[in-house]
N, C-alpha and C. Protein backbone atom coordinates (compact mmCIF):
# COMPACT_ATOMS: atom_id res chain seq x y z
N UNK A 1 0.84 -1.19 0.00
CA UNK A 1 0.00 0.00 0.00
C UNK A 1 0.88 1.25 0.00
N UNK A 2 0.17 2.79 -0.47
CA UNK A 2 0.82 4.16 -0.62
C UNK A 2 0.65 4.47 0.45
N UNK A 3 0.82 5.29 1.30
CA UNK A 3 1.27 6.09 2.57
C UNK A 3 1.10 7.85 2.01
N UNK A 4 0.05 8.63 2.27
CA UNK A 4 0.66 9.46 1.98
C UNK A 4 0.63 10.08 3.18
N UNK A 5 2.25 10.88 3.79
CA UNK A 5 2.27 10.84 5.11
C UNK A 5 3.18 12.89 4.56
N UNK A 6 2.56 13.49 5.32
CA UNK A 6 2.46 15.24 5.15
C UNK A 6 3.14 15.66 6.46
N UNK A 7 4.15 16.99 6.64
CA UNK A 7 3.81 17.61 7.82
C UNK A 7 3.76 19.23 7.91
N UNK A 8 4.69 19.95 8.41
CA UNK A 8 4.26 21.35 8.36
C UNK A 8 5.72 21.67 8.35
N UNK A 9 5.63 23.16 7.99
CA UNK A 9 6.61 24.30 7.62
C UNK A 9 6.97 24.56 9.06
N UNK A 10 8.26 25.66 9.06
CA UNK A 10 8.02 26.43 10.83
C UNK A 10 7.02 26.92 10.94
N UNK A 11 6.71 27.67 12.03
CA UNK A 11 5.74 28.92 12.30
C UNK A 11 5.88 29.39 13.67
N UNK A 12 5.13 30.61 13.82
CA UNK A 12 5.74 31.45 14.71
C UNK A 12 6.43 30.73 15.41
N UNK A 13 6.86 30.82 16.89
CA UNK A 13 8.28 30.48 17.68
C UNK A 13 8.78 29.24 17.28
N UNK A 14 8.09 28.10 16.21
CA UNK A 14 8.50 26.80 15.96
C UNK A 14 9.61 27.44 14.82
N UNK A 15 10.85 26.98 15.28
CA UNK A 15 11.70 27.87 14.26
C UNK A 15 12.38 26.28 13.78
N UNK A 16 12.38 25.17 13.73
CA UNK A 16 12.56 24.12 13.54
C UNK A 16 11.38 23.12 13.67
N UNK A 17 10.28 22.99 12.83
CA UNK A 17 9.48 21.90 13.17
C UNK A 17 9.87 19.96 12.84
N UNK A 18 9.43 19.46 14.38
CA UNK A 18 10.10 17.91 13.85
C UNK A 18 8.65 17.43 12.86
N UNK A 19 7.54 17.80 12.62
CA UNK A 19 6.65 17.01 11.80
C UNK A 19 7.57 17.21 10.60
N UNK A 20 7.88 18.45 10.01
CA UNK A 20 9.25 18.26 8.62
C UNK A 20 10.38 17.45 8.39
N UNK A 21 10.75 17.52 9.79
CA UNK A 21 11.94 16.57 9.71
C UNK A 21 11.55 15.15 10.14
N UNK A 22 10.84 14.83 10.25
CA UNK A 22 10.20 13.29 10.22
C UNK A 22 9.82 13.24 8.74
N UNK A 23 9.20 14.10 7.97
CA UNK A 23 8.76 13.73 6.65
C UNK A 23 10.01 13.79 5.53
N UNK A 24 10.80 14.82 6.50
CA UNK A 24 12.21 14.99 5.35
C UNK A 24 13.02 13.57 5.20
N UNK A 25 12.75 13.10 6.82
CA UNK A 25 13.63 11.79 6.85
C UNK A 25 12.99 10.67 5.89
N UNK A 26 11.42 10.39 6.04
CA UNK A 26 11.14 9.35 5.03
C UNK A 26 11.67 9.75 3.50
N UNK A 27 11.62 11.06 3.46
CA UNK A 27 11.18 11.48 1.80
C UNK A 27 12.82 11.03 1.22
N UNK A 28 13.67 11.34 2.06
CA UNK A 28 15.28 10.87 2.06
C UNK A 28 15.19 9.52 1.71
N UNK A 29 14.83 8.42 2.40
CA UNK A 29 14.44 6.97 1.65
C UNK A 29 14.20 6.63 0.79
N UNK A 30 13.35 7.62 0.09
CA UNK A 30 12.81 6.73 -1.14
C UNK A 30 12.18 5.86 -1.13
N UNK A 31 11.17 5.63 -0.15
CA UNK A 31 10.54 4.60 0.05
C UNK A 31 9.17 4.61 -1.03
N UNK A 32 9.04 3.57 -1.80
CA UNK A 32 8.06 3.09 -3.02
C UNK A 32 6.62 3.55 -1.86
N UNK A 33 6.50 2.58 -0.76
CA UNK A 33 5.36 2.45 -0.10
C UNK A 33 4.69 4.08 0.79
N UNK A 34 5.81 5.23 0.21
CA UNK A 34 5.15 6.85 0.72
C UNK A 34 5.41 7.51 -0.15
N UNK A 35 4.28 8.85 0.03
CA UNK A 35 4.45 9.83 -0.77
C UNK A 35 4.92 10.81 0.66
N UNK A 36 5.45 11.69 0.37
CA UNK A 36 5.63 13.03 1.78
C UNK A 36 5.11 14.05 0.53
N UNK A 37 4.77 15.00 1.78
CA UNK A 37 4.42 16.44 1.35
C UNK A 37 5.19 17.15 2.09
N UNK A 38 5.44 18.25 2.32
CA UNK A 38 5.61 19.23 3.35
C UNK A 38 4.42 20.77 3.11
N UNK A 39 3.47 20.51 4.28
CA UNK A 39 2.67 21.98 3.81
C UNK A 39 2.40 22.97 4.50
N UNK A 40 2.08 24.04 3.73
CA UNK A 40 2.50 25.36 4.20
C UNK A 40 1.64 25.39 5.47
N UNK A 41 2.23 26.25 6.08
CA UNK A 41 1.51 26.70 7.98
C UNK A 41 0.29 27.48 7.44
N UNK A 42 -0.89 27.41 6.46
CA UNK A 42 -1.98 28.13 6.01
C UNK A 42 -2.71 28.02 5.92
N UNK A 43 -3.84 28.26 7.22
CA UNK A 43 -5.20 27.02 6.71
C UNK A 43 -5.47 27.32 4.81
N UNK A 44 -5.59 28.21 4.22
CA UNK A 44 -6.13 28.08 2.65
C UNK A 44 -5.11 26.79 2.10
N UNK A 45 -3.77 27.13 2.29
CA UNK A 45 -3.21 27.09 1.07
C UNK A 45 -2.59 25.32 1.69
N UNK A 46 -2.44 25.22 2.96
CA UNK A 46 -2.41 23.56 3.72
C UNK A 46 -3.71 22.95 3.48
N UNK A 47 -5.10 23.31 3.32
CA UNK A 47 -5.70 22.96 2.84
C UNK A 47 -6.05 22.32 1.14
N UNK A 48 -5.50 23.19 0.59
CA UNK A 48 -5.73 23.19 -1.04
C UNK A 48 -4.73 21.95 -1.41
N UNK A 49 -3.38 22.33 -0.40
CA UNK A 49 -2.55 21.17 -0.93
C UNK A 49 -2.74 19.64 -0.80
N UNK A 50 -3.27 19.71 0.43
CA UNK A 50 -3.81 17.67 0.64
C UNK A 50 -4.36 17.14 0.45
N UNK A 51 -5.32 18.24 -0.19
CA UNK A 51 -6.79 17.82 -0.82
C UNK A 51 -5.95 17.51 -2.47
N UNK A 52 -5.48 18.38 -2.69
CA UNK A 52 -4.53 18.14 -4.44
C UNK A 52 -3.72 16.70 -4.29
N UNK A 53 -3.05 16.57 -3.33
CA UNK A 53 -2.31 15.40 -3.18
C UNK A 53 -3.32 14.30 -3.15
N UNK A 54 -4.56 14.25 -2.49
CA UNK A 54 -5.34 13.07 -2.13
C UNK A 54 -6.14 12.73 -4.12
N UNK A 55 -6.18 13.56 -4.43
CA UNK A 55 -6.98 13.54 -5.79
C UNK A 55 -6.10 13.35 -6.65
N UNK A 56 -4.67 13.56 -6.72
CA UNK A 56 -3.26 13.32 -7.74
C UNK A 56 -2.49 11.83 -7.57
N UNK A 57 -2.54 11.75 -6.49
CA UNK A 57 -1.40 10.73 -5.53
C UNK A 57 -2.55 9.75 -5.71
N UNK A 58 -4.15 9.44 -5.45
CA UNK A 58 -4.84 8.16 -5.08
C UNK A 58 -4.12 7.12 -3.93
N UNK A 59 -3.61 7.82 -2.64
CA UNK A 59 -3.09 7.11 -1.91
C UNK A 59 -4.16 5.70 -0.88
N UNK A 60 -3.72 4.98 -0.48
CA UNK A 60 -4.23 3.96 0.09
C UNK A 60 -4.52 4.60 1.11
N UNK A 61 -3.32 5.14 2.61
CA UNK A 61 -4.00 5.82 3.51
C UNK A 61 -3.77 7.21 3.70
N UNK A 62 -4.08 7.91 4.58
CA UNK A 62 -3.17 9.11 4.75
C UNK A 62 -3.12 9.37 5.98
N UNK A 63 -1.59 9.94 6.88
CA UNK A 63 -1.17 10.24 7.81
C UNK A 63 -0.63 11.48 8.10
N UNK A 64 -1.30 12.35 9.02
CA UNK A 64 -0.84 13.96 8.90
C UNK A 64 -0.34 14.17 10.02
N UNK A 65 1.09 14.65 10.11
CA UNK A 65 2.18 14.86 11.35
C UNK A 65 1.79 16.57 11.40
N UNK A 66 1.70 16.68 12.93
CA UNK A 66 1.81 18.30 13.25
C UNK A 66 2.34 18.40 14.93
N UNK A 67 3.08 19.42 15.31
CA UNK A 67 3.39 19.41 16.72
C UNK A 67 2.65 20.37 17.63
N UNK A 68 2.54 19.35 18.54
CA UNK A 68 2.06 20.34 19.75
C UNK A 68 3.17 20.43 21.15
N UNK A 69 3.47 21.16 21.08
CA UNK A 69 4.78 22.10 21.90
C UNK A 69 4.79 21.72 23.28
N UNK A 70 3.03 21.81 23.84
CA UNK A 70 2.88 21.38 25.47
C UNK A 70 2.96 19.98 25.35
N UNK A 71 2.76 18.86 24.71
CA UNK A 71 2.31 17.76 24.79
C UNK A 71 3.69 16.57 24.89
N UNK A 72 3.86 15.82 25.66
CA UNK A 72 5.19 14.82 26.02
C UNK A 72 5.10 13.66 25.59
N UNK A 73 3.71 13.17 25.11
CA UNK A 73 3.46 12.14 24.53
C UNK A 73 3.13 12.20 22.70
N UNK A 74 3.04 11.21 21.75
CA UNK A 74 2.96 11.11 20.59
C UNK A 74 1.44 10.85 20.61
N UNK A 75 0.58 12.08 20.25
CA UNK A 75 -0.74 12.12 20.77
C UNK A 75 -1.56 11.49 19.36
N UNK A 76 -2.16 10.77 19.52
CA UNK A 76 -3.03 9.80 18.11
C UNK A 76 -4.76 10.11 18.48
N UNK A 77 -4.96 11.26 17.41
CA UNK A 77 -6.48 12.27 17.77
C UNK A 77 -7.29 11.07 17.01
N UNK A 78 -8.32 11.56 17.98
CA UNK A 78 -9.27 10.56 17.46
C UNK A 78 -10.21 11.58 16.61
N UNK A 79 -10.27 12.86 16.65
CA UNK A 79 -11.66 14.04 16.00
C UNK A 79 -11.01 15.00 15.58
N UNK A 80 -11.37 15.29 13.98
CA UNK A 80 -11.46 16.88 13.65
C UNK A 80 -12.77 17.27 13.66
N UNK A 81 -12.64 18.89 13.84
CA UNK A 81 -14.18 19.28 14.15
C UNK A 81 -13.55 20.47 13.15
N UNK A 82 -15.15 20.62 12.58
CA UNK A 82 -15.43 22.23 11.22
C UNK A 82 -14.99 22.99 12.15
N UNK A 83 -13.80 23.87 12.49
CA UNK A 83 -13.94 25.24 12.71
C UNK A 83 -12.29 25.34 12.65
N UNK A 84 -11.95 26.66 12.43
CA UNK A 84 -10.77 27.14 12.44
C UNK A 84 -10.84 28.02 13.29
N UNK A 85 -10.30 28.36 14.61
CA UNK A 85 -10.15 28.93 15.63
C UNK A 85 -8.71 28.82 16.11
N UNK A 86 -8.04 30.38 16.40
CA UNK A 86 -6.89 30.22 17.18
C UNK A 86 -6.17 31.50 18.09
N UNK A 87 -5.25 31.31 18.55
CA UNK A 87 -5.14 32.52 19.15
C UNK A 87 -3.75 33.84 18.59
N UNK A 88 -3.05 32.73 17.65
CA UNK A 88 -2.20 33.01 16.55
C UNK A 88 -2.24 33.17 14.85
N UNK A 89 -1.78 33.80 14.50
CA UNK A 89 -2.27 33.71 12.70
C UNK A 89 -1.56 32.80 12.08
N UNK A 90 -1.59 32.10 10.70
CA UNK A 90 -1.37 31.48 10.09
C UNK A 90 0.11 32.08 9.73
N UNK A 91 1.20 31.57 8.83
CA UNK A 91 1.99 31.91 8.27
C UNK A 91 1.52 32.94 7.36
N UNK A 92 0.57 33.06 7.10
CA UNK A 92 0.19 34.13 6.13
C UNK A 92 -1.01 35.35 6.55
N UNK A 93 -0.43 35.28 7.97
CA UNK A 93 -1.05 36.32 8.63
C UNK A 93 -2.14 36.28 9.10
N UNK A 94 -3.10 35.31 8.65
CA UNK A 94 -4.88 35.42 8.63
C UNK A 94 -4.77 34.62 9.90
N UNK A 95 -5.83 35.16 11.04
CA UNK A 95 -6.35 35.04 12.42
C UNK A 95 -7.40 34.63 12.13
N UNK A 96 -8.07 33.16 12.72
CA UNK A 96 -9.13 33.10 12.43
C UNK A 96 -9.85 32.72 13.41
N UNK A 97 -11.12 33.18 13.51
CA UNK A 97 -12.02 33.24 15.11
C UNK A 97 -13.21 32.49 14.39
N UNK A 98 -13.50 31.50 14.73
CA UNK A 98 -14.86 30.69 14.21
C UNK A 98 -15.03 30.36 13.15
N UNK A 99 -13.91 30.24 12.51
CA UNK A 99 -14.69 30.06 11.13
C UNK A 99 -15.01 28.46 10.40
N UNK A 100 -15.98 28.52 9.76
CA UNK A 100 -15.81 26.84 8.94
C UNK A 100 -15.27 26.69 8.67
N UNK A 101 -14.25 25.36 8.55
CA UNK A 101 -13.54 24.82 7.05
C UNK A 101 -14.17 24.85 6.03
N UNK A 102 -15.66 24.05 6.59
CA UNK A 102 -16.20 23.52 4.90
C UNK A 102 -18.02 23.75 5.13
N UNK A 103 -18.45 24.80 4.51
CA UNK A 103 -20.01 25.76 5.04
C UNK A 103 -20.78 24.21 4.89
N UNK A 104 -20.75 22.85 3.85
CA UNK A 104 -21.68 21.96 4.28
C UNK A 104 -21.20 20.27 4.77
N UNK A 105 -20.08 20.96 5.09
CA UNK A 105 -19.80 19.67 5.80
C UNK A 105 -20.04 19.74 7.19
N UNK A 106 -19.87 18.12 7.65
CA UNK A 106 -20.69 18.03 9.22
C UNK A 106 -19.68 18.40 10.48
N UNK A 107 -20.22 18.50 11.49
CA UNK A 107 -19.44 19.17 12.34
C UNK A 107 -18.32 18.05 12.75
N UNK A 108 -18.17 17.03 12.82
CA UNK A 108 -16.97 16.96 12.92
C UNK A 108 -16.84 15.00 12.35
N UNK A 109 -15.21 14.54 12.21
CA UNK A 109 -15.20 13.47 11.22
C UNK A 109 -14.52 12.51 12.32
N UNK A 110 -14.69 11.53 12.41
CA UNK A 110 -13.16 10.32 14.12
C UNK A 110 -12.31 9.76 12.83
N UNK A 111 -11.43 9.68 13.35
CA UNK A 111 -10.28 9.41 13.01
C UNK A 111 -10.55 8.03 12.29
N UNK A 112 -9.89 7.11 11.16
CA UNK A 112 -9.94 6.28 10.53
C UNK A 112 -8.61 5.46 10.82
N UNK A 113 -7.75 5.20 11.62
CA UNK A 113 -6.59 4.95 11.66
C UNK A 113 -7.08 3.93 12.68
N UNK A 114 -5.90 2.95 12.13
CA UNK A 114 -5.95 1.97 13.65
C UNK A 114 -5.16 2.50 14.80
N UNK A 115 -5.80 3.24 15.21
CA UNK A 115 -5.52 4.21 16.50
C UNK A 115 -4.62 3.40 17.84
N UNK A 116 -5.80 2.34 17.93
CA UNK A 116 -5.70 1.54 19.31
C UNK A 116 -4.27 0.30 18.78
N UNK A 117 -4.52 -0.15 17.78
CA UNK A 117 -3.28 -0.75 17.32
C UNK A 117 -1.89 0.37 17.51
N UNK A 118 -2.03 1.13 16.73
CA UNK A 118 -0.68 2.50 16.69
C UNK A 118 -0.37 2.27 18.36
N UNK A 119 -1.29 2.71 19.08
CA UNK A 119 -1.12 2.68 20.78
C UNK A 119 -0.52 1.62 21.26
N UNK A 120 -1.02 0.48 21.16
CA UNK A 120 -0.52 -0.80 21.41
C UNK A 120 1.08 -0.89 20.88
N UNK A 121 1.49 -0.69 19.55
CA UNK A 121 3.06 -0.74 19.22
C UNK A 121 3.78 0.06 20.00
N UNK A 122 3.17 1.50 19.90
CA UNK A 122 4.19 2.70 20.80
C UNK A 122 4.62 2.04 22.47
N UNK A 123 3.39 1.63 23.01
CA UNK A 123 3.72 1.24 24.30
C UNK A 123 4.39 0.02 24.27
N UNK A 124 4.42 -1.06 23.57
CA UNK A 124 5.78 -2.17 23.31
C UNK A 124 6.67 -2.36 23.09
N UNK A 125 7.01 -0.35 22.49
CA UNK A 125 8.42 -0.36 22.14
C UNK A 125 8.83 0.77 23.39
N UNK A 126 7.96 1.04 24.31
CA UNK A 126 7.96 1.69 25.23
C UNK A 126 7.94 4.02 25.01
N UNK A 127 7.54 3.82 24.15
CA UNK A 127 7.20 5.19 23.50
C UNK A 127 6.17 5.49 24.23
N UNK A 128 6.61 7.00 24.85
CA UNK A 128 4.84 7.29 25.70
C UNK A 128 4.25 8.09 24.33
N UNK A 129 3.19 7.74 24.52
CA UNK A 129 2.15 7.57 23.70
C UNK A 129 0.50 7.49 24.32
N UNK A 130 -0.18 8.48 23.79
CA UNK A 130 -1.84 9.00 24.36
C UNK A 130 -2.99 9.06 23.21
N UNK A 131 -4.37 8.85 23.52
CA UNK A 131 -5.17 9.18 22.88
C UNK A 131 -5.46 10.30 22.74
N UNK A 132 -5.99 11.30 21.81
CA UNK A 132 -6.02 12.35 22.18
C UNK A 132 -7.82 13.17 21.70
N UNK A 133 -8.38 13.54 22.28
CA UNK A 133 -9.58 14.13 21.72
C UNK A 133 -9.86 14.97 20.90
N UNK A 134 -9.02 15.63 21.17
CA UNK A 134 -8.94 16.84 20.56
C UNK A 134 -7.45 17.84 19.65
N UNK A 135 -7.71 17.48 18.80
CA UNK A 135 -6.57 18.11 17.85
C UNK A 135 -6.66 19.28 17.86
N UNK A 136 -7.21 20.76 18.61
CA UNK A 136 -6.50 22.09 18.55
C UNK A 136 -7.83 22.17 17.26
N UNK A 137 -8.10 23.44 17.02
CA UNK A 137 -8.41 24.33 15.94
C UNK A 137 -7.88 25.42 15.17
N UNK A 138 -6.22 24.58 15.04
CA UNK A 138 -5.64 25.70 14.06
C UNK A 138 -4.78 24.67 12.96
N UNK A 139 -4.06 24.67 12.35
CA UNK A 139 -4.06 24.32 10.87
C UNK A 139 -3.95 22.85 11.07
N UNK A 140 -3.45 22.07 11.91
CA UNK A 140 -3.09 20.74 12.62
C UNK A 140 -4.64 20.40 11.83
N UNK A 141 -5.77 20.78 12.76
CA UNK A 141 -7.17 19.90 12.70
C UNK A 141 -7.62 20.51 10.90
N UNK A 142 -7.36 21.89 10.60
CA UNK A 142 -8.27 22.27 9.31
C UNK A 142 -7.33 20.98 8.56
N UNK A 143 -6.04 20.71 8.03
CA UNK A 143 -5.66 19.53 7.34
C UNK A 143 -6.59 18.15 7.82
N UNK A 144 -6.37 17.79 8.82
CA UNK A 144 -7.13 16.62 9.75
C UNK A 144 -8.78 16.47 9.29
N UNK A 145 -9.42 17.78 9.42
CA UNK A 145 -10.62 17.72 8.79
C UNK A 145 -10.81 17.86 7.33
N UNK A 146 -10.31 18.41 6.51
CA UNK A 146 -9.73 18.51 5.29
C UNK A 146 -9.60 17.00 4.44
N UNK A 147 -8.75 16.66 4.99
CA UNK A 147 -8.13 14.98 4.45
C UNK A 147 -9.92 14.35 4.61
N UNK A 148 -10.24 14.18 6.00
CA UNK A 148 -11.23 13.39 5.65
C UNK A 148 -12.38 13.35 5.06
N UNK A 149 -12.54 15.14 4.88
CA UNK A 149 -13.62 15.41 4.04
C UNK A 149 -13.70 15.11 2.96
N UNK A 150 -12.11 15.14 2.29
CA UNK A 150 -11.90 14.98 0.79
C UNK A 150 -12.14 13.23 0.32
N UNK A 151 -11.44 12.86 1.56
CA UNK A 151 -11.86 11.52 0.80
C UNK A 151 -13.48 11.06 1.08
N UNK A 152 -13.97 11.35 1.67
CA UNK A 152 -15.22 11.25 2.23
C UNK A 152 -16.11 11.22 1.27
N UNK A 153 -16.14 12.86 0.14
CA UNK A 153 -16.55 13.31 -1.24
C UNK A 153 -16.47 12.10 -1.88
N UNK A 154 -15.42 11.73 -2.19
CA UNK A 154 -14.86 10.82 -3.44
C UNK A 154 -15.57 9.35 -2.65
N UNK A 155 -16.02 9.16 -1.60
CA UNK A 155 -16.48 7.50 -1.13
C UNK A 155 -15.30 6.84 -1.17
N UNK A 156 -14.39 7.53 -0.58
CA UNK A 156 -13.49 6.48 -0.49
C UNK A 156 -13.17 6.20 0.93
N UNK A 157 -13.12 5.09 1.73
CA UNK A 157 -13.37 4.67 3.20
C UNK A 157 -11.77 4.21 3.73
N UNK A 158 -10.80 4.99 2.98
CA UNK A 158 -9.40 4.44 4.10
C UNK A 158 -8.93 5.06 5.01
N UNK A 159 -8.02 4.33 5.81
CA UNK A 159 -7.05 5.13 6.98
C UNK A 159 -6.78 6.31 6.69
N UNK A 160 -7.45 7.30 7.68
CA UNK A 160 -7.02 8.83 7.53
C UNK A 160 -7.26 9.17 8.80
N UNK A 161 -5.71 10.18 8.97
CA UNK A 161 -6.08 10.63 10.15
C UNK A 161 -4.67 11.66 10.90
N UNK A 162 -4.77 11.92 12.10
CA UNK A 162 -3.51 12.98 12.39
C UNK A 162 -2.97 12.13 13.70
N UNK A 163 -1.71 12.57 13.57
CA UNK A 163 -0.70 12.41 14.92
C UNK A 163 -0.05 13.71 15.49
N UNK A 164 0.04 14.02 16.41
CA UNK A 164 0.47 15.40 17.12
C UNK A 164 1.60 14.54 17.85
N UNK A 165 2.70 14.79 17.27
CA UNK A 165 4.37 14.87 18.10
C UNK A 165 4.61 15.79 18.70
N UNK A 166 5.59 15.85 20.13
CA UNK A 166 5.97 16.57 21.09
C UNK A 166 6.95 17.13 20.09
N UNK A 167 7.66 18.59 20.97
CA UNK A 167 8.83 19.10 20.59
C UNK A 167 9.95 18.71 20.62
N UNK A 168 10.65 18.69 20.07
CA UNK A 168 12.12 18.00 19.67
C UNK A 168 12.46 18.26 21.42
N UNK A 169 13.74 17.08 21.81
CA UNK A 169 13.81 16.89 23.09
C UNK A 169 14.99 18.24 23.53
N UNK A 170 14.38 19.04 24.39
CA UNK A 170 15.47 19.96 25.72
C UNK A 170 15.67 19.89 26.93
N UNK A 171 17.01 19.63 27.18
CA UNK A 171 17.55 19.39 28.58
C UNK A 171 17.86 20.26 29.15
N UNK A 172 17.50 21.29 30.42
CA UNK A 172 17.72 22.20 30.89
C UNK A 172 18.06 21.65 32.45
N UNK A 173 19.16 21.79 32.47
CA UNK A 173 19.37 21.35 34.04
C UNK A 173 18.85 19.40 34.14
N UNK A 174 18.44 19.46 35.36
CA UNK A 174 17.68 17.91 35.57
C UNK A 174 16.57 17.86 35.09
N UNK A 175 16.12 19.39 34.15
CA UNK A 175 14.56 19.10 33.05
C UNK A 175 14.64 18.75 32.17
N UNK A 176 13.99 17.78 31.41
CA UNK A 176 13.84 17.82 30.09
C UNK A 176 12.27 17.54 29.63
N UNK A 177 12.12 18.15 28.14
CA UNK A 177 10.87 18.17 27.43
C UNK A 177 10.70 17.38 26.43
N UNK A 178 9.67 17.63 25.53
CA UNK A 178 9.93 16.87 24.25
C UNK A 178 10.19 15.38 24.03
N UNK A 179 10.80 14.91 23.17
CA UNK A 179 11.32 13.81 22.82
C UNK A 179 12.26 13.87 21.33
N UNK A 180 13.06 12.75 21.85
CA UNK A 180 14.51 12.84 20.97
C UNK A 180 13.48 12.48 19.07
N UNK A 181 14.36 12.78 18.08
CA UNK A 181 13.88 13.07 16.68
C UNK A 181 13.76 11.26 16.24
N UNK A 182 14.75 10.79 17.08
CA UNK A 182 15.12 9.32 16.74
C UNK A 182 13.86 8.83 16.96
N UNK A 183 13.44 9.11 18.32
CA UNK A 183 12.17 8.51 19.12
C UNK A 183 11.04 8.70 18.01
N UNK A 184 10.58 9.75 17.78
CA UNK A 184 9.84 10.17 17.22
C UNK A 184 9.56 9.43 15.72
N UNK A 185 10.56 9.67 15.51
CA UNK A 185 11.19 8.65 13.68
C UNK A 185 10.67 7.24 14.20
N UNK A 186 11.05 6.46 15.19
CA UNK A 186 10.66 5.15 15.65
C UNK A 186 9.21 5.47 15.85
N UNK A 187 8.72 5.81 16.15
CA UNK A 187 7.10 6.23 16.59
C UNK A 187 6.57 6.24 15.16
N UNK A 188 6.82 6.98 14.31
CA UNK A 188 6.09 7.05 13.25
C UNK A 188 6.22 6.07 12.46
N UNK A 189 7.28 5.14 12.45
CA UNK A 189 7.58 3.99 11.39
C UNK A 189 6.70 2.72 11.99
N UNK A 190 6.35 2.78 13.43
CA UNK A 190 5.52 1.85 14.20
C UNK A 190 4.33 2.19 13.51
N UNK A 191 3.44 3.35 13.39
CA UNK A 191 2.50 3.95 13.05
C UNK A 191 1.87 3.30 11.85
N UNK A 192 3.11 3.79 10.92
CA UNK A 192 3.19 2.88 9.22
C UNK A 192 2.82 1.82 9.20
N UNK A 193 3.71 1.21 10.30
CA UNK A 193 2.96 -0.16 10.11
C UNK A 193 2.06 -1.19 10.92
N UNK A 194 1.30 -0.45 11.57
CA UNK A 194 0.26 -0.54 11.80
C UNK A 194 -0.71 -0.85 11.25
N UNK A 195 -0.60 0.65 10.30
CA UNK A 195 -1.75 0.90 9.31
C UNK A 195 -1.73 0.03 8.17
N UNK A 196 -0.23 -0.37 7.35
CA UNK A 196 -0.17 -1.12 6.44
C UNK A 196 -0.91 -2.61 6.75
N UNK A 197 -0.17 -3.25 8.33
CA UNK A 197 -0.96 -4.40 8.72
C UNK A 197 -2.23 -4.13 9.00
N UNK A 198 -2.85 -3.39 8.93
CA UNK A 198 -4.46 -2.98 9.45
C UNK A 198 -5.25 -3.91 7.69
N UNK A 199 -4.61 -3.45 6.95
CA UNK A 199 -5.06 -3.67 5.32
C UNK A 199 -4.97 -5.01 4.67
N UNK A 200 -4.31 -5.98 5.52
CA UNK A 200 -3.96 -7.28 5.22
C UNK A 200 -4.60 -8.24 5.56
């Protein structure tokens, strides 16, 4: 099966995002079984692109990497919900307070991924790893809701869905945050194949 597995640009204080460098690392492989994207920090224009990829590419599943900064675990959302809400602007400036993604689509889509499987590998290889409810309402969920709308249109019923990775790992004194890029890279290749064995 295709993989098409996406993540994001910097944006504000993310002056290094690891969802890129997890996608830079597969896209480095050459692996037959993925496509990578990298897309822009915009709800329009991160939107326009995965929806173009899902209708160009005809991928089997799709997997969308984005980070959340507070979060220590490799969070596997189970819901996007219609709205774009945040308290920051997009890379392209636009602030958005309530707005739809999509004026007739339904309020919100669960995740298509073998979620509880993904969970089950992370914790065997000892990766902390969480369910998560809620993916945020800023470009993370508009892609998340996006992907599934698009395939949704077309009737097509495969694995789709988002993962929220912690911030690359910092040691400050006896603190540390995040998680190492390696970890993360191991987390997501568990993920893969998950989903690939989900199809067999």
């Amino acid at each position: 099966m295709r993989i098409l597995l996406t993540g994001f640009e910097p944006f504000a204080e993310i002056t290094l995002n690891p969802s890129q460098c997890i996608v830079d690392h597969f896209q480095a492989l050459r692996r037959d079984d993925l496509i990578t994207r990298i897309l822009p920090t915009e709800y329009q224009r991160a939107g326009e692109c995965i929806e173009e990829a899902i209708h160009t590419t005809h991928p089997d599943a799709v997997i969308s990497l984005g980070v959340a900064q507070s979060r220590q675990t490799i969070s596997l959302e189970r819901i996007a919900v219609n709205v774009d809400d945040a308290s920051i602007a997009d890379n392209a400036g636009h602030l958005a307070s309530g707005e739809l993604i999509t004026l007739d689509g339904p309020v919100a889509y669960w995740s298509t991924l073998p979620i509880q499987a993904m969970k089950a590998a992370l914790e065997a290889a000892d990766i902390p790893v969480s369910i998560s409810n809620h993916a945020g309402a800023y470009i993370c969920n508009h892609v998340f809701y996006t992907a599934r709308h698009t395939l949704d249109s077309l009737g097509r019923s495969i694995p789709s869905g988002f993962i929220h990775v912690p911030d690359l790992l910092k040691i400050e004194g006896e603190t540390s945050t995040g998680l190492a890029l390696e970890t993360i890279i191991e987390a997501v290749e568990l993920c893969l194949k998950a989903v690939d064995n989900g199809k067999h």
